[in-house]
Every structure is written in structure tokens, then in C-alpha cells.
Protein backbone atom coordinates (compact mmCIF):
# COMPACT_ATOMS: atom_id res chain seq x y z
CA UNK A 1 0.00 0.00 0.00
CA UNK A 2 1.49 3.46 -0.89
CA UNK A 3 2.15 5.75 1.79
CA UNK A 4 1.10 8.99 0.80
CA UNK A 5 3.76 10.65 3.16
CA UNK A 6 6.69 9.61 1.70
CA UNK A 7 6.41 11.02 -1.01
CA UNK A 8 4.58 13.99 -2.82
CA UNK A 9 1.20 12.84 -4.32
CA UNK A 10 1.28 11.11 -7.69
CA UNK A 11 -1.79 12.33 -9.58
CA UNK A 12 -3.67 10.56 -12.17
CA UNK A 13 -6.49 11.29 -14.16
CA UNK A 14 -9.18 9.93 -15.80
CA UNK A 15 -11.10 11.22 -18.56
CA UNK A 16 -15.04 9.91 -18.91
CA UNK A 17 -16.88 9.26 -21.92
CA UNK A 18 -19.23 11.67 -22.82
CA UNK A 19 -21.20 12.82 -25.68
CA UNK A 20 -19.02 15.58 -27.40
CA UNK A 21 -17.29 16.43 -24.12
CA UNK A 22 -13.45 17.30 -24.79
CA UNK A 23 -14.16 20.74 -24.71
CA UNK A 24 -15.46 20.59 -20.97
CA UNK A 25 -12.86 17.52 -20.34
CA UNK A 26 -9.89 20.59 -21.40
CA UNK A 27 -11.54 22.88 -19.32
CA UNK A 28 -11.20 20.43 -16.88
CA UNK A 29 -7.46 19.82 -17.37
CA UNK A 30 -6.42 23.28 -18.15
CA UNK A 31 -7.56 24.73 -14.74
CA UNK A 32 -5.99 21.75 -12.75
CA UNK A 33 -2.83 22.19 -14.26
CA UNK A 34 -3.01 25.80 -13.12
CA UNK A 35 -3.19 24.96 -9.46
CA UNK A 36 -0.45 23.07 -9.74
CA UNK A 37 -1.74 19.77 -10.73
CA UNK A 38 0.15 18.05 -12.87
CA UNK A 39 -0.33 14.17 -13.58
CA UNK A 40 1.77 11.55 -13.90
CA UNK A 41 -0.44 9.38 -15.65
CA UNK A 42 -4.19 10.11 -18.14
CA UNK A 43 -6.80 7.77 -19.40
CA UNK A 44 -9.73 8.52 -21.47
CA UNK A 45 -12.65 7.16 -23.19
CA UNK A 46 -14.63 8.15 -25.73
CA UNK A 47 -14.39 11.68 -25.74
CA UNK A 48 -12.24 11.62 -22.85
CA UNK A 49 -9.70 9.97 -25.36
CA UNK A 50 -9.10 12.45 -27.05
CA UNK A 51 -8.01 14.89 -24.00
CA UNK A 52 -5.47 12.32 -22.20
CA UNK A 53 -4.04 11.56 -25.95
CA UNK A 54 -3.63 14.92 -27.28
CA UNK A 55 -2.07 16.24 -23.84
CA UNK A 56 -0.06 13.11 -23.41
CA UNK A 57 1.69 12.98 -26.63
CA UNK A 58 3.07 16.60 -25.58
CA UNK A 59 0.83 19.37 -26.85
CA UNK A 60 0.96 22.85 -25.09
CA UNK A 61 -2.35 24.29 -23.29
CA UNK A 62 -1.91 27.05 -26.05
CA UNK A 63 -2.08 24.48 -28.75
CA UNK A 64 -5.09 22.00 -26.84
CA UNK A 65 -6.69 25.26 -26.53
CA UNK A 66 -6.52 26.21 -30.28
CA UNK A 67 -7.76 22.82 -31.40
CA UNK A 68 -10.75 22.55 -29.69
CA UNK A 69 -12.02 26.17 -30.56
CA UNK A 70 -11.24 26.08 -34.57
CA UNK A 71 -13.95 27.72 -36.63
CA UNK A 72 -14.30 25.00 -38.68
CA UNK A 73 -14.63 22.26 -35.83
CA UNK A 74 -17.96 21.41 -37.02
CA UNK A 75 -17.41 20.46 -40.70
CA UNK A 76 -15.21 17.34 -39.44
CA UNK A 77 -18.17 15.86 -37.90
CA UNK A 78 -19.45 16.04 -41.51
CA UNK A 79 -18.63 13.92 -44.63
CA UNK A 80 -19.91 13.87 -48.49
CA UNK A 81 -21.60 10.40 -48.22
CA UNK A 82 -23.48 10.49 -44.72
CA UNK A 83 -26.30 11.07 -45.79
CA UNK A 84 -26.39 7.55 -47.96
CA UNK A 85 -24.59 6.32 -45.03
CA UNK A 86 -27.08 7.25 -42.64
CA UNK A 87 -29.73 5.15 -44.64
CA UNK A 88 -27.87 2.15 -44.37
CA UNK A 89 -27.50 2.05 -40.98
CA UNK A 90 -30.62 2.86 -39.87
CA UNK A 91 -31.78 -0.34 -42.54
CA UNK A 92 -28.65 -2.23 -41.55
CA UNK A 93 -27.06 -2.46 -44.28
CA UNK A 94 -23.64 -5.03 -44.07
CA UNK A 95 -20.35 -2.74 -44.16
CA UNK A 96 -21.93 0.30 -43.12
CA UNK A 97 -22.61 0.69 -39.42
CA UNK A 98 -22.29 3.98 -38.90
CA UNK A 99 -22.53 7.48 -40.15
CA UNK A 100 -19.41 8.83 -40.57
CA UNK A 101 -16.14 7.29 -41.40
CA UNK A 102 -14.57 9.95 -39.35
CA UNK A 103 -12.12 10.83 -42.32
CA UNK A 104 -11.61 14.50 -41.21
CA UNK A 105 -11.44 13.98 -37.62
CA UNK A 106 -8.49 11.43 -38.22
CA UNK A 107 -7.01 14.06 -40.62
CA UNK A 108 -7.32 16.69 -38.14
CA UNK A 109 -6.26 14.68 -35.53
CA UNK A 110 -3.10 13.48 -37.50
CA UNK A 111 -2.05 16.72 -37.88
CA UNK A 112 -1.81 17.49 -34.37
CA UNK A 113 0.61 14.71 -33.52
CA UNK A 114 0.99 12.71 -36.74
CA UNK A 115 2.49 8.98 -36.58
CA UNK A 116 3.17 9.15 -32.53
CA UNK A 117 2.46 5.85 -30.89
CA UNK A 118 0.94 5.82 -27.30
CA UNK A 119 4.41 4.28 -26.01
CA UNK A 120 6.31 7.29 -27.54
CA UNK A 121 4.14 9.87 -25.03
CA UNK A 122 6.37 11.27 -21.90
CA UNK A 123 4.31 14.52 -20.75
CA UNK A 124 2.49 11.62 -19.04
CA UNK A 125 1.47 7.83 -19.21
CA UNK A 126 -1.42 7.21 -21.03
CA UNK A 127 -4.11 4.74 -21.12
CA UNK A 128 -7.16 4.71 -23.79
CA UNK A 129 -10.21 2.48 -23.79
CA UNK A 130 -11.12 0.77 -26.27
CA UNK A 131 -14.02 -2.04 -27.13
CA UNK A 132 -12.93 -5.04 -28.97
CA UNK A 133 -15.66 -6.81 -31.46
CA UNK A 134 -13.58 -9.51 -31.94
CA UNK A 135 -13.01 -10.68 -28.23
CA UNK A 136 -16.47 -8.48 -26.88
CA UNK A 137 -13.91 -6.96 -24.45
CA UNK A 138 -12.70 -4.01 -22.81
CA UNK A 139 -9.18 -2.99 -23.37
CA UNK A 140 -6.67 -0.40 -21.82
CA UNK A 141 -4.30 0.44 -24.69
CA UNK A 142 -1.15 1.58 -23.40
CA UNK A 143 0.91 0.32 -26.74
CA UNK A 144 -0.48 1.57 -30.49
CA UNK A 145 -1.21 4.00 -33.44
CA UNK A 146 -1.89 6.92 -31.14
CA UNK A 147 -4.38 8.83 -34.03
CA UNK A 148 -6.27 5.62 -34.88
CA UNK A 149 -6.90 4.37 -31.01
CA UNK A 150 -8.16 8.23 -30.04
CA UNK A 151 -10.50 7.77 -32.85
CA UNK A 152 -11.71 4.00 -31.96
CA UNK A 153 -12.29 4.76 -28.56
CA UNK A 154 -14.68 7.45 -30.21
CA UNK A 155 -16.53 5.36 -32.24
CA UNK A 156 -19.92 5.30 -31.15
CA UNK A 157 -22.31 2.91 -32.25
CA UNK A 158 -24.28 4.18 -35.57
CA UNK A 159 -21.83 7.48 -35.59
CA UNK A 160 -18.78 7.17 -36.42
CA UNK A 161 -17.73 3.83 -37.54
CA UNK A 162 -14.87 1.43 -35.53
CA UNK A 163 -11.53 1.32 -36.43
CA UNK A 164 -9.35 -1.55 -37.49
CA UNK A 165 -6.40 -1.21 -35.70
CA UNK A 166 -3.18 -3.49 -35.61
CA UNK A 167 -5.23 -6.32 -36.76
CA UNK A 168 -8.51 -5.57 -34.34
CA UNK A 169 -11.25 -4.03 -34.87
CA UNK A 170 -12.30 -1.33 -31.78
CA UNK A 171 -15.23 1.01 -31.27
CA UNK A 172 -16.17 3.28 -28.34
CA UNK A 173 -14.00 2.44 -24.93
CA UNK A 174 -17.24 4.17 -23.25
CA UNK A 175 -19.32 0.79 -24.01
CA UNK A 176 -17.77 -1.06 -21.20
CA UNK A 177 -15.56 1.12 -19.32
CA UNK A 178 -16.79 5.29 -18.66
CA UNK A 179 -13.64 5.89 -16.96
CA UNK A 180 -10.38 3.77 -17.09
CA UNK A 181 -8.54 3.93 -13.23
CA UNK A 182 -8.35 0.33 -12.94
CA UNK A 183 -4.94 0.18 -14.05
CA UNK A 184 -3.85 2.38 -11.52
CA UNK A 185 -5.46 0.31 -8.62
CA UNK A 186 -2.20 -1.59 -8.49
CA UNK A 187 0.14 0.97 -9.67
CA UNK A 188 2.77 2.09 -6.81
CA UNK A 189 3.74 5.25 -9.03
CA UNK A 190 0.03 6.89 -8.49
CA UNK A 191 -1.22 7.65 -5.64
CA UNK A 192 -4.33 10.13 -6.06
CA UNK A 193 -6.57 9.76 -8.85
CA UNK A 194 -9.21 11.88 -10.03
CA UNK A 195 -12.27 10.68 -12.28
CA UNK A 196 -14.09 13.81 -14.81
CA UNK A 197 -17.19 12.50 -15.71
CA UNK A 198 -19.61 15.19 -17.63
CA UNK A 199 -23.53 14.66 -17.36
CA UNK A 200 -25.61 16.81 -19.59
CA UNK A 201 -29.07 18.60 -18.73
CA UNK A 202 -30.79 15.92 -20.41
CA UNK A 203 -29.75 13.26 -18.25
CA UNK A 204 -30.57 15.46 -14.92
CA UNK A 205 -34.18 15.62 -16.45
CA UNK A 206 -34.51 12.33 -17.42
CA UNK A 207 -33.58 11.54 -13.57
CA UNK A 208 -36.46 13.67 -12.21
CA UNK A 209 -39.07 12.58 -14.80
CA UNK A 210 -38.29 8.90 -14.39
CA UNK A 211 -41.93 8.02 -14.95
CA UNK A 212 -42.36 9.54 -18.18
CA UNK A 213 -39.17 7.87 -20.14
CA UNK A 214 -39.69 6.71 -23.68
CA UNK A 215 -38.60 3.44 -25.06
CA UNK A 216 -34.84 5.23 -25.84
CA UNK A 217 -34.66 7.08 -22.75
CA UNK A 218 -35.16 4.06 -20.51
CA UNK A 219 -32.48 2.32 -22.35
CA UNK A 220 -30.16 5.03 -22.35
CA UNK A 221 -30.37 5.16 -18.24
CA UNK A 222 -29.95 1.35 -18.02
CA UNK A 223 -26.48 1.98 -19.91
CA UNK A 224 -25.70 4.87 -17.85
CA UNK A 225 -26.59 3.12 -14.70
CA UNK A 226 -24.36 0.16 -15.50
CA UNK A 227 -21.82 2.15 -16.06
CA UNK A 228 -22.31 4.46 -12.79
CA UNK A 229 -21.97 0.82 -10.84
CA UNK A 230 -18.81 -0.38 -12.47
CA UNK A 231 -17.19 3.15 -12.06
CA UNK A 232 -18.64 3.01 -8.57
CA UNK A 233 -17.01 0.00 -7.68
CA UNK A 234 -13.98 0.38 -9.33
CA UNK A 235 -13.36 3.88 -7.34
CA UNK A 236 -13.85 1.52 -4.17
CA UNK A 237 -11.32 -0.79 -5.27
CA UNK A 238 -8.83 1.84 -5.15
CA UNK A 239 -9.54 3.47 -2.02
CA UNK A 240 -9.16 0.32 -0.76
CA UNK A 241 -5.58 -0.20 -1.98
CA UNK A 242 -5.07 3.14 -0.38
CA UNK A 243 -5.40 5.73 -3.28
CA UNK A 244 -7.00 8.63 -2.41
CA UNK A 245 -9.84 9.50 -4.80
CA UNK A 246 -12.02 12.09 -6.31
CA UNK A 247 -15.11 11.91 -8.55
CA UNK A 248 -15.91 14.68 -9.90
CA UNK A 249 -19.29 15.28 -12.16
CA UNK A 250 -19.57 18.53 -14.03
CA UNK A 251 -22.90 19.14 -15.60
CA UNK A 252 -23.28 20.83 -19.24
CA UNK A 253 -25.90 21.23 -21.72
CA UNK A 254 -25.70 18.87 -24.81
CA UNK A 255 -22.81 20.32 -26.55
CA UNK A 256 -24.21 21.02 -30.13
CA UNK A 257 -21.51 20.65 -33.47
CA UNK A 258 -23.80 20.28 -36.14
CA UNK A 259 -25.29 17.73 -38.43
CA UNK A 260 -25.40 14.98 -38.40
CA UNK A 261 -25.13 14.46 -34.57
CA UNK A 262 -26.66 18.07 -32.72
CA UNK A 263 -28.60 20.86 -34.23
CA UNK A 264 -25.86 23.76 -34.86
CA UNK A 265 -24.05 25.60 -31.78
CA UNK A 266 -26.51 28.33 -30.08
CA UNK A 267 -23.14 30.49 -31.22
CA UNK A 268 -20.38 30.33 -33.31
CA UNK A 269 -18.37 27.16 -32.16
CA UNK A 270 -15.14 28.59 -30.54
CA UNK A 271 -17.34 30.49 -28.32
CA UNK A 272 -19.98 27.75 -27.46
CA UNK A 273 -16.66 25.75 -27.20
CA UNK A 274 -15.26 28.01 -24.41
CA UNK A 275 -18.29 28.36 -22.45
CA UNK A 276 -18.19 24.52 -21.96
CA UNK A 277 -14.51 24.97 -21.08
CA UNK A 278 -15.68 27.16 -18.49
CA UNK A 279 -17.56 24.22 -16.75
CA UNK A 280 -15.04 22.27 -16.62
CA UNK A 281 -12.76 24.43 -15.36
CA UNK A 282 -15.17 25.67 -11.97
CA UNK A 283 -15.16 21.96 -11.41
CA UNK A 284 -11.54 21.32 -11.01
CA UNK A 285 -11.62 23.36 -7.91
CA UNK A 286 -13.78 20.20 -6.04
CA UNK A 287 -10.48 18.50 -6.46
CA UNK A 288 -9.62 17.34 -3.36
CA UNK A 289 -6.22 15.77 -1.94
């Protein structure tokens, strides 16, 4: 068991999956690392991916900040051939499962840190869910193509389409695992982990009108309560082993990007972007430890 005396505290962080979140999930970061809290080790999934990647492979808060608040953010959530992709997966149509290839987000992603692997990160140690269809398991990539891994642990179901990677194929990490800690249960190098998880508006409804859920509503909570428990008992698993934890939620409305997957930002997108950065940022002073 670490003794959190000996030593100053380790800090690790997790980044959840959530719908559109790195914006908030950078707010998030950006703030901590202003008090003084830097980690030694990320994880992400989904969305959350993206933030631990980007920030592990070595990117500056200047440059994070700059590529989550481009103008033309929304047109990579947009591709020539979604719309006759959008019909065949919502008739099921073999080979296309999703809307979007997610062409320009692995372009613009690419060109933020190009062919890095996840091994070659050293601003800190990263870990990325991932689902894999061929083995119907979670995995915590710490070894891979650091663009293509980001972009399968983003790969939600009828959105954007999974990714074969080294021979697997991998969609969203936030199927099976909201927030990778678990590999830091263990890990004698952390000793104080903090969990970002971002709920939207709609979910904090959905909570208080619990008797008037439609068919999709009701089976959107029973994933999101599934993966409350897990999280839930993984966070006791490491207090147990002695790590000192926080879980923090920050709530946001439904951050909007565009067709296919919102209706368009209430304002332009760097601003809309910022405001959710905002959220996250107030939050990261409920860190505790």
C-alpha cells in the first residue's frame, strides 16, 4: 500500500466518456494544471480519449486550446456520403454501421501529432479504452497508433464507424468502461486519482421525470446506470488499496456541433466551445487531496 507521506502525491487522471465532451474535459485539465496539478499518468474514453491523448503525446495548453475552438470544428463531424450512409444504418445495411467514417477527424487529428504511438508519449502515461468486437472486451491500450486508437475509442455505435487497428477491430471504450482507473489500482507510481465524468441537462431531467421515459430514454439510463456501478465500484477498489480519490461530475448542456449528430451551436463554435470549457474548469476546484 502506498504511503502517501513519503512522497509527494502522484496524480492521475481519468477522462469519462461523454457525448461531445473534450471541450469541458480541457476545461477540466487546463484549470488543474493551473493549481499546480500536474499528472503523472491520463486515461480517457470516448471523448475523454481524445483529451489524455492529445495532452499526453506533448501538446501545449496554447495548442489544446486552439484545437478545440477552430472555426471550422464542425465540418469534421461532416462527410460527403453520410447522408447515404445514414440510410444504411438505420436499414442495416452489411459494411456500413455507422454514419461517418470519421475521415476529417483522423485528418485533423493526424495533424496534431501525426504517426506518434501511445508508447512514444512522456508529458504523461497514457491509457485509452477501447471495445474489442472480436473478443467483446474491454481494453486499456497503453501500446499503439496513437491517431487511430483516439479515434476508436470514439466510435460510437451508428456514428462514427470502428476502427481496425493493428489487426482488431475497436469502437467506443465508453461501451464497457466510462472511466479507465483500474490500471492504476495496483500501480505504486500513483497515488491520487481523479475521475471527470460530464452529465448533460438531459440526463438530470430524465432523472427527475423517471416516470415519463420513452422506449430510448429508458435504455439510455440502463447503460448509464451500469456504467455508474462499475465506475462506482472500481473507485472503491482503489480506495481500498489506499489511493485517495475524487469523482468529480460537471454538468453541461448537450454540446451542439452540427449535423449529423446536434442541431448547430446556439453560437459560433469557438465560443460555445469556451463556455463549456468554463464548466469544466469551476469543477476542477472540487479536487480534493
Amino acid at each position: 500500500m502506498p504511503d502517501p507521506g513519503s512522497r509527494p502525491p502522484r496524480l492521475a487522471i481519468a477522462f469519462g466518456s461523454s457525448f461531445l465532451g473534450f471541450a469541458t474535459h480541457f476545461g477540466f485539465l487546463r484549470e488543474l494544471l493551473a493549481l499546480g496539478r500536474r499528472p503523472v499518468a491520463v486515461a480517457g474514453s470516448s471523448a475523454g480519449a481524445i483529451v489524455a491523448g492529445l495532452y499526453a503525446a506533448g501538446l501545449s495548453i496554447e495548442q489544446l486550446e486552439a484545437a478545440f475552438t477552430r472555426r471550422d470544428m464542425c465540418a469534421h463531424f461532416r462527410e460527403w456520403r453520410m447522408s447515404f450512409r445514414a440510410l444504411g444504418t438505420l436499414l442495416g445495411w452489411r459494411g456500413v454501421p455507422a454514419v461517418l467514417e470519421g475521415l476529417h477527424l483522423w485528418r485533423l487529428l493526424h495533424e496534431l501529432v501525426g504517426e506518434r504511438r501511445i508508447e512514444d508519449c512522456t508529458t504523461a502515461r497514457l491509457h485509452l479504452a477501447v471495445t474489442n468486437l472480436r473478443t467483446s472486451r474491454v481494453e486499456l491500450r497503453a501500446h499503439g497508433p496513437l491517431v487511430d486508437t483516439m479515434l476508436a475509442s470514439c466510435a460510437l455505435p451508428g456514428l462514427i464507424a470502428p476502427r481496425r487497428v493493428e489487426g482488431e477491430t475497436l469502437w467506443d471504450g465508453g461501451l464497457g468502461c466510462s472511466a479507465p482507473i483500474e490500471q492504476w489500482i495496483d500501480d505504486p507510481e500513483v497515488t491520487h486519482i481523479v475521475v471527470h465524468s460530464i452529465l448533460h441537462h438531459g440526463q438530470i431531467r430524465a432523472r427527475e421525470q423517471s416516470d415519463h421515459r420513452t422506449f430510448t430514454s429508458a435504455m439510455l439510463a440502463g447503460h448509464q446506470l451500469t456504467a455508474d456501478e462499475l465506475l462506482h465500484w472500481k473507485i472503491e477498489l482503489a480506495r481500498r488499496a489506499g489511493k485517495t480519490v475524487s469523482a468529480i461530475e460537471t454538468i453541461t448542456p448537450r454540446p451542439r456541433i452540427g449535423i449529423p449528430i446536434t442541431f448547430w451551436p446556439p453560437k459560433p463554435w469557438p465560443e460555445h466551445a469556451r463556455d463549456l470549457m468554463a464548466l469544466g474548469a469551476a469543477s476542477a476546484h472540487r479536487v480534493s487531496g
